[in-house]
Protein backbone atom coordinates (compact mmCIF):
# COMPACT_ATOMS: atom_id res chain seq x y z
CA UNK A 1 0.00 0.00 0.00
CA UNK A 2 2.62 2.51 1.26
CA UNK A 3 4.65 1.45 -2.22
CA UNK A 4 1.20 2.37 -4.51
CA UNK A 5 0.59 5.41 -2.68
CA UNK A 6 4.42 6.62 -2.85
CA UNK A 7 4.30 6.25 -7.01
CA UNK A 8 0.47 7.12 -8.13
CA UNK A 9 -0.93 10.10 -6.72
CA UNK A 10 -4.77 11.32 -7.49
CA UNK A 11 -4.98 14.85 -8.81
CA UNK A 12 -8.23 16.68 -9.93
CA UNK A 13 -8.69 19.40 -13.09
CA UNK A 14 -9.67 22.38 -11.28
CA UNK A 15 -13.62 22.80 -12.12
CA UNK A 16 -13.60 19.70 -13.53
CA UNK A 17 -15.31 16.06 -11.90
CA UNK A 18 -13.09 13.71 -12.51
CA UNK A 19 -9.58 13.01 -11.14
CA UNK A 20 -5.90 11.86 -13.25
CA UNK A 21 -3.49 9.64 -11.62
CA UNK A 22 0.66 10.61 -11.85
CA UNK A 23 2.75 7.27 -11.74
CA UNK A 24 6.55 7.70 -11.87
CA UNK A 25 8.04 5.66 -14.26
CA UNK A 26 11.33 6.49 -14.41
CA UNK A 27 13.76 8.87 -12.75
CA UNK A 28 17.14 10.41 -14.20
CA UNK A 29 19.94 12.36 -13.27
CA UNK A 30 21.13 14.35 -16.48
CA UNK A 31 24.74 14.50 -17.59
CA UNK A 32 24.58 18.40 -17.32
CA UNK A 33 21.64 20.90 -15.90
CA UNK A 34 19.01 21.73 -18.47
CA UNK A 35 18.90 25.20 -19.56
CA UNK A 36 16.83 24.52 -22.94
CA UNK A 37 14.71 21.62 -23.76
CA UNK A 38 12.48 20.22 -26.63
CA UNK A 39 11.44 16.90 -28.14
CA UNK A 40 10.61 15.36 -31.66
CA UNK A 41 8.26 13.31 -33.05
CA UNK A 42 9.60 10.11 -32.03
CA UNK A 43 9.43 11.29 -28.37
CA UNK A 44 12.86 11.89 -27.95
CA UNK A 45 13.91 14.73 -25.68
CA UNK A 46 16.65 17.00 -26.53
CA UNK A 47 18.22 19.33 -23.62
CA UNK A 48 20.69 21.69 -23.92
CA UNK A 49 23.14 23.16 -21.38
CA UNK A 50 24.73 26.75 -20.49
CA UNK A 51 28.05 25.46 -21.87
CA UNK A 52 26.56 24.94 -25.59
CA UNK A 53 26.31 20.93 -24.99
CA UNK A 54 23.18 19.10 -26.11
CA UNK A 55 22.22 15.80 -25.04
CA UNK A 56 19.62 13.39 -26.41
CA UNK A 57 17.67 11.44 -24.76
CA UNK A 58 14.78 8.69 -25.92
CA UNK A 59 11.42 8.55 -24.65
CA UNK A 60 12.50 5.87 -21.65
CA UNK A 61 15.55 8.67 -20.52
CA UNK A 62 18.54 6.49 -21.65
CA UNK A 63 20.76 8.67 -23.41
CA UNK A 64 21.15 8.22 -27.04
CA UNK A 65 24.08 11.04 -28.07
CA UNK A 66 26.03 14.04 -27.30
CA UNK A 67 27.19 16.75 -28.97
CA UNK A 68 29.82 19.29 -27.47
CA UNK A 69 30.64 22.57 -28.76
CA UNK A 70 34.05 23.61 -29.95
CA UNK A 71 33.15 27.02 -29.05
CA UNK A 72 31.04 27.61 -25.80
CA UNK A 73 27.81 29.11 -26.40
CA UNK A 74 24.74 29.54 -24.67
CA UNK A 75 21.74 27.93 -27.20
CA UNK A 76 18.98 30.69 -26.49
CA UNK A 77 16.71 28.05 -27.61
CA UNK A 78 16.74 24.53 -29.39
CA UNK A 79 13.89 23.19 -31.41
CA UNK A 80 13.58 19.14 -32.25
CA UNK A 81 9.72 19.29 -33.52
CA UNK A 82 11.30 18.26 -37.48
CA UNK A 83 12.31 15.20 -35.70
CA UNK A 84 15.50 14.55 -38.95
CA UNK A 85 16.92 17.94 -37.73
CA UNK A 86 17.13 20.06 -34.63
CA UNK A 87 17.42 23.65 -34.73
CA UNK A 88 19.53 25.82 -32.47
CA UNK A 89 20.10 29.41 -31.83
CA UNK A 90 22.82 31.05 -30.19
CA UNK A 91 21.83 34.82 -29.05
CA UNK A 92 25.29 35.82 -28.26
CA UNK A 93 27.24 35.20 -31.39
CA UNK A 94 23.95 35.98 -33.68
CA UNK A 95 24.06 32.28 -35.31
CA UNK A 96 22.20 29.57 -35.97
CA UNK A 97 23.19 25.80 -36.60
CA UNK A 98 21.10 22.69 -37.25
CA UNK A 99 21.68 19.13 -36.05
CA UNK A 100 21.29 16.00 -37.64
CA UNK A 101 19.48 12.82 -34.84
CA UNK A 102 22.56 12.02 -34.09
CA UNK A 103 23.89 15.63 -33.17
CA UNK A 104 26.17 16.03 -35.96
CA UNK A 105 25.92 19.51 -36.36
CA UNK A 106 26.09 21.75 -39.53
CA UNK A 107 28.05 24.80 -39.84
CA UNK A 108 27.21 27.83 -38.30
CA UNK A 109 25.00 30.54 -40.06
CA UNK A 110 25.12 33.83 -39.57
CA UNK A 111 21.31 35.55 -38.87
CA UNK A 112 22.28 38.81 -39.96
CA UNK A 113 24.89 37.91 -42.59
CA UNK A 114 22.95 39.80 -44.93
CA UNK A 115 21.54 43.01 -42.78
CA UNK A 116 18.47 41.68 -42.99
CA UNK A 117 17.91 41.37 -39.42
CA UNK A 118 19.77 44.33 -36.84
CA UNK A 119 19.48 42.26 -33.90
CA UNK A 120 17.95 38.55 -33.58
CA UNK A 121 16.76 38.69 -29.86
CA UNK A 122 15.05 34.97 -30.62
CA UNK A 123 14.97 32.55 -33.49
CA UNK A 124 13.39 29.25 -34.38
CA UNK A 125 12.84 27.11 -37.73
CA UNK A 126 9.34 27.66 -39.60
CA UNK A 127 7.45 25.07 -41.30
CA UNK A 128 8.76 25.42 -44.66
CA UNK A 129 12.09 24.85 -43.45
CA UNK A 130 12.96 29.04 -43.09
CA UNK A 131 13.38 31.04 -39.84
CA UNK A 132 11.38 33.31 -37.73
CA UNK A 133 13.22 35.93 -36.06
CA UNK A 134 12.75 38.53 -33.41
CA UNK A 135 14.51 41.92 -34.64
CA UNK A 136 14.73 43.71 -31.10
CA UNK A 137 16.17 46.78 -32.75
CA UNK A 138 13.40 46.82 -35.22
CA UNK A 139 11.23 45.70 -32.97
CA UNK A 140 10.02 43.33 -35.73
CA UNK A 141 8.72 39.83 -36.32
CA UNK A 142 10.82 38.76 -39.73
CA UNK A 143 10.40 35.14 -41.75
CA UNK A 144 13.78 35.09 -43.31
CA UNK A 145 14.44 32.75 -46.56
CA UNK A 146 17.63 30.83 -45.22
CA UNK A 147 18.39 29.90 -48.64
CA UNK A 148 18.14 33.23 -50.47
CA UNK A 149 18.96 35.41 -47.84
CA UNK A 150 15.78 37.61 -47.68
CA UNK A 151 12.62 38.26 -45.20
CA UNK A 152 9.66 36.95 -46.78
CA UNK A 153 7.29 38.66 -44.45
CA UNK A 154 7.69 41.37 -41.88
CA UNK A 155 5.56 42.64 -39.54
CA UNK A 156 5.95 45.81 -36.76
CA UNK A 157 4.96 44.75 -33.65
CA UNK A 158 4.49 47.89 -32.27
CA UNK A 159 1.34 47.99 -33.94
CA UNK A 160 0.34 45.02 -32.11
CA UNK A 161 0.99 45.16 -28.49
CA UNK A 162 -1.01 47.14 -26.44
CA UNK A 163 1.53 47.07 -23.61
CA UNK A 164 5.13 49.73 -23.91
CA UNK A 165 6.82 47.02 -21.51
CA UNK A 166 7.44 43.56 -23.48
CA UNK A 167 9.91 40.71 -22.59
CA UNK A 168 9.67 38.04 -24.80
CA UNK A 169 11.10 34.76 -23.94
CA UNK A 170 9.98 31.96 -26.43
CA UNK A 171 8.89 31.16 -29.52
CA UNK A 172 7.35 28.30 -31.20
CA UNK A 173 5.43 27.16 -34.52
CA UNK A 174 2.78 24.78 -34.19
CA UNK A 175 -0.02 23.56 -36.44
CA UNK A 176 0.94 26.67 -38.69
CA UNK A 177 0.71 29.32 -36.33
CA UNK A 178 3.46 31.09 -34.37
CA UNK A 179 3.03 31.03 -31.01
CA UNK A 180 5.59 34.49 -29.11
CA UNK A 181 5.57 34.18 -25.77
CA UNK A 182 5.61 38.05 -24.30
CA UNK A 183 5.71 37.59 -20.21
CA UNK A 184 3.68 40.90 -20.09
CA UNK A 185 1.25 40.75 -22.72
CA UNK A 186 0.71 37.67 -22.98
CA UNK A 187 1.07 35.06 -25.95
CA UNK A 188 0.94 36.14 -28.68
CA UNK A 189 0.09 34.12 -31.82
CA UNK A 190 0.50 34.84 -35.51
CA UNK A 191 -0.46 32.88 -38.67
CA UNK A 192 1.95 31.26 -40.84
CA UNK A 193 2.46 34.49 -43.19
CA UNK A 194 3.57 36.87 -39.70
CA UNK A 195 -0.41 38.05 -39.49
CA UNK A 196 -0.84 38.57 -36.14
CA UNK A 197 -4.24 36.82 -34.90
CA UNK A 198 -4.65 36.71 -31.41
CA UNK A 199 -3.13 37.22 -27.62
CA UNK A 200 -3.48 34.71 -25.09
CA UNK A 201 -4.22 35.23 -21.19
CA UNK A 202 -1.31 33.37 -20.57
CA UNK A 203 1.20 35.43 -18.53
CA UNK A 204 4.49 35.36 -16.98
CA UNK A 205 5.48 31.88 -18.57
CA UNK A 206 9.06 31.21 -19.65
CA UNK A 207 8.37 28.71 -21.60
CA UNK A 208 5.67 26.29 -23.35
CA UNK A 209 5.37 23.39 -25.58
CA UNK A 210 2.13 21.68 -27.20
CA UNK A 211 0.08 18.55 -26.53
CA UNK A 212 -2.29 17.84 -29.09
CA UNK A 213 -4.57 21.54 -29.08
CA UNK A 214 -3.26 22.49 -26.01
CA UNK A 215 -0.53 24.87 -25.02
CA UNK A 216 1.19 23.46 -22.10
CA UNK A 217 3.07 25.03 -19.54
CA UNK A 218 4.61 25.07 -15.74
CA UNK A 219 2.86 27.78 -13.52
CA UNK A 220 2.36 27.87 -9.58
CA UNK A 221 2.94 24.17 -9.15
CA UNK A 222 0.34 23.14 -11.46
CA UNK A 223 0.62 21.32 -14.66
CA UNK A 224 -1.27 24.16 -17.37
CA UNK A 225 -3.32 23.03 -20.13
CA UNK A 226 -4.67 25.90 -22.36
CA UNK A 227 -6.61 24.66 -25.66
CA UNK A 228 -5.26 27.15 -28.42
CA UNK A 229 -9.07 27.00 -29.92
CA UNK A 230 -11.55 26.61 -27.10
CA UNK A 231 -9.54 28.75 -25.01
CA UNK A 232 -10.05 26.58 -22.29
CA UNK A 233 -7.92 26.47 -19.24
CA UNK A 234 -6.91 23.32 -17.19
CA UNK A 235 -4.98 22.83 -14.28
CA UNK A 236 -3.49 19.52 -12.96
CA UNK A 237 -1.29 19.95 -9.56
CA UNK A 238 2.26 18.60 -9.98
CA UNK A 239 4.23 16.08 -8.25
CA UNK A 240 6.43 18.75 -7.14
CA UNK A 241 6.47 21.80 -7.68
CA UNK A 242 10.46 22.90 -8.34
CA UNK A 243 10.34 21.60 -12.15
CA UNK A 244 10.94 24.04 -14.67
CA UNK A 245 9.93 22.74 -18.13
CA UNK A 246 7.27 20.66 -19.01
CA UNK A 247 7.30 18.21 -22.65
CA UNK A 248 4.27 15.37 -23.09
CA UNK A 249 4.05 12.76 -25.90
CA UNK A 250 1.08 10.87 -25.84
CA UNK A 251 0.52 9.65 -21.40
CA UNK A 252 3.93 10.45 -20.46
CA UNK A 253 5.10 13.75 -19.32
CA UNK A 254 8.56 14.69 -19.02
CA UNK A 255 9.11 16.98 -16.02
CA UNK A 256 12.38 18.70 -15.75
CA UNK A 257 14.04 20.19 -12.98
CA UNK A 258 18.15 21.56 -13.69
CA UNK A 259 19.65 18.59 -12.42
CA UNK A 260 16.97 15.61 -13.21
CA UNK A 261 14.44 14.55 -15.79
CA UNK A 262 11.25 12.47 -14.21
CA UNK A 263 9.05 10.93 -16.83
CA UNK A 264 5.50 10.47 -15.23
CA UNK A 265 2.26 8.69 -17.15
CA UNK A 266 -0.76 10.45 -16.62
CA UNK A 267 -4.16 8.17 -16.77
């Protein structure tokens, strides 16, 4: 009994009658603390470090490869959702690189090789296999061709937020929409062409990933669930509350904290 109750805990949706069950499965104590973190198709997690290294790990947390950076760098963010390539950019040198599954990287790109963008405060890979980037100094949201060199689409954000204050922290492209995640506005979304649609009442996140129409984040101690159509908001009390990133492929959630990853089904 004590052994049941110490690995499945009962948890209710706020507002909502019935009740989800955690049950560890699996507990693991990563090879460096996770600064970034994403996952592919396949289920396989990808989590990047302040030192520029990225580890991969599969869906049961064994590690599958390694990569480590001949020149340190910080990855501002990393993005797996291509699952045959992840995406990486690196704020502080103004570059981009992709990886292959096994973390062979490419070269490095420059973002603003061309003077297309001034200043790429955030960057992640589109769809069509181009880049969206955040031009702080423009205060701009750019789709850049990565093969000819050119924006495709620009749009001044200025004319969208309401709020002077912004601090954007993430970005993300899901089920062709961009998702810009603006700790004081809220986030904001934007079709596939830089059209800006919508903002959503989701505030003070640093960062989110998807499960199936939801937008899914870490806030409080609870597990978030906000469906991107509905707009309907779900909580779900976590196991503990110190993680800091939250990935889910089909029942099993991946709960991070800097020095472990805990991978949870949730009936």
């Amino acid at each position: 009994m004590k052994l049941s109750i110490a690995f499945v805990i009962l948890l209710a949706f706020q507002g909502h009658g019935h009740a989800q069950a955690w049950k560890k499965i699996e507990s693991i104590k990563l090879n460096n603390p996770a600064n970034q973190v994403s996952i592919d198709r396949q289920g396989n997690l990808y989590v990047s470090t302040l030192n520029g290294s990225i580890d991969k790990y599969n869906a049961s947390g064994s590690l599958q490869s390694h990569y480590s950076p001949s020149k340190r760098s910080t990855p501002q963010l990393i993005e797996a959702w291509q699952g045959l390539r992840v995406f990486a950019f690196y704020k502080d040198f103004q570059e981009y690189s992709f990886f292959d599954r096994f973390l062979s990287s490419s070269e490095r790109y420059a973002i603003n090789n061309q003077k297309i963008v001034s200043y790429a405060s955030l960057a992640t890979v589109a769809a069509d296999n181009n880049i969206w980037v955040l031009d702080a100094q423009g205060f701009t949201l750019k789709k850049v061709d990565v093969n000819n060199n050119e924006v495709i689409s620009e749009t001044n954000l200025s004319l969208v937020l309401s709020k002077k204050r912004y601090e954007f922290s993430f970005l993300r492209e899901y089920q062709n929409l961009l998702f810009i995640n603006d700790k004081n506005n809220g986030v904001l979304v934007f079709d596939n062409l830089g059209n800006y649609l919508e903002t959503l009442p989701l505030f003070n996140l640093d960062f989110f990933s998807f499960k199936d129409s939801s937008l899914i984040s870490i806030q409080n101690g609870n597990l978030v669930y906000f469906d991107i159509y509905t707009k309907q908001k779900k909580e779900v009390s976590l196991p503990d509350p110190s993680y800091t990133f939250v990935l889910m492929e089909n029942k099993r959630v991946f709960l991070f904290s800097k020095t472990t990853l805990d991978i949870f089904e949730l009936n």
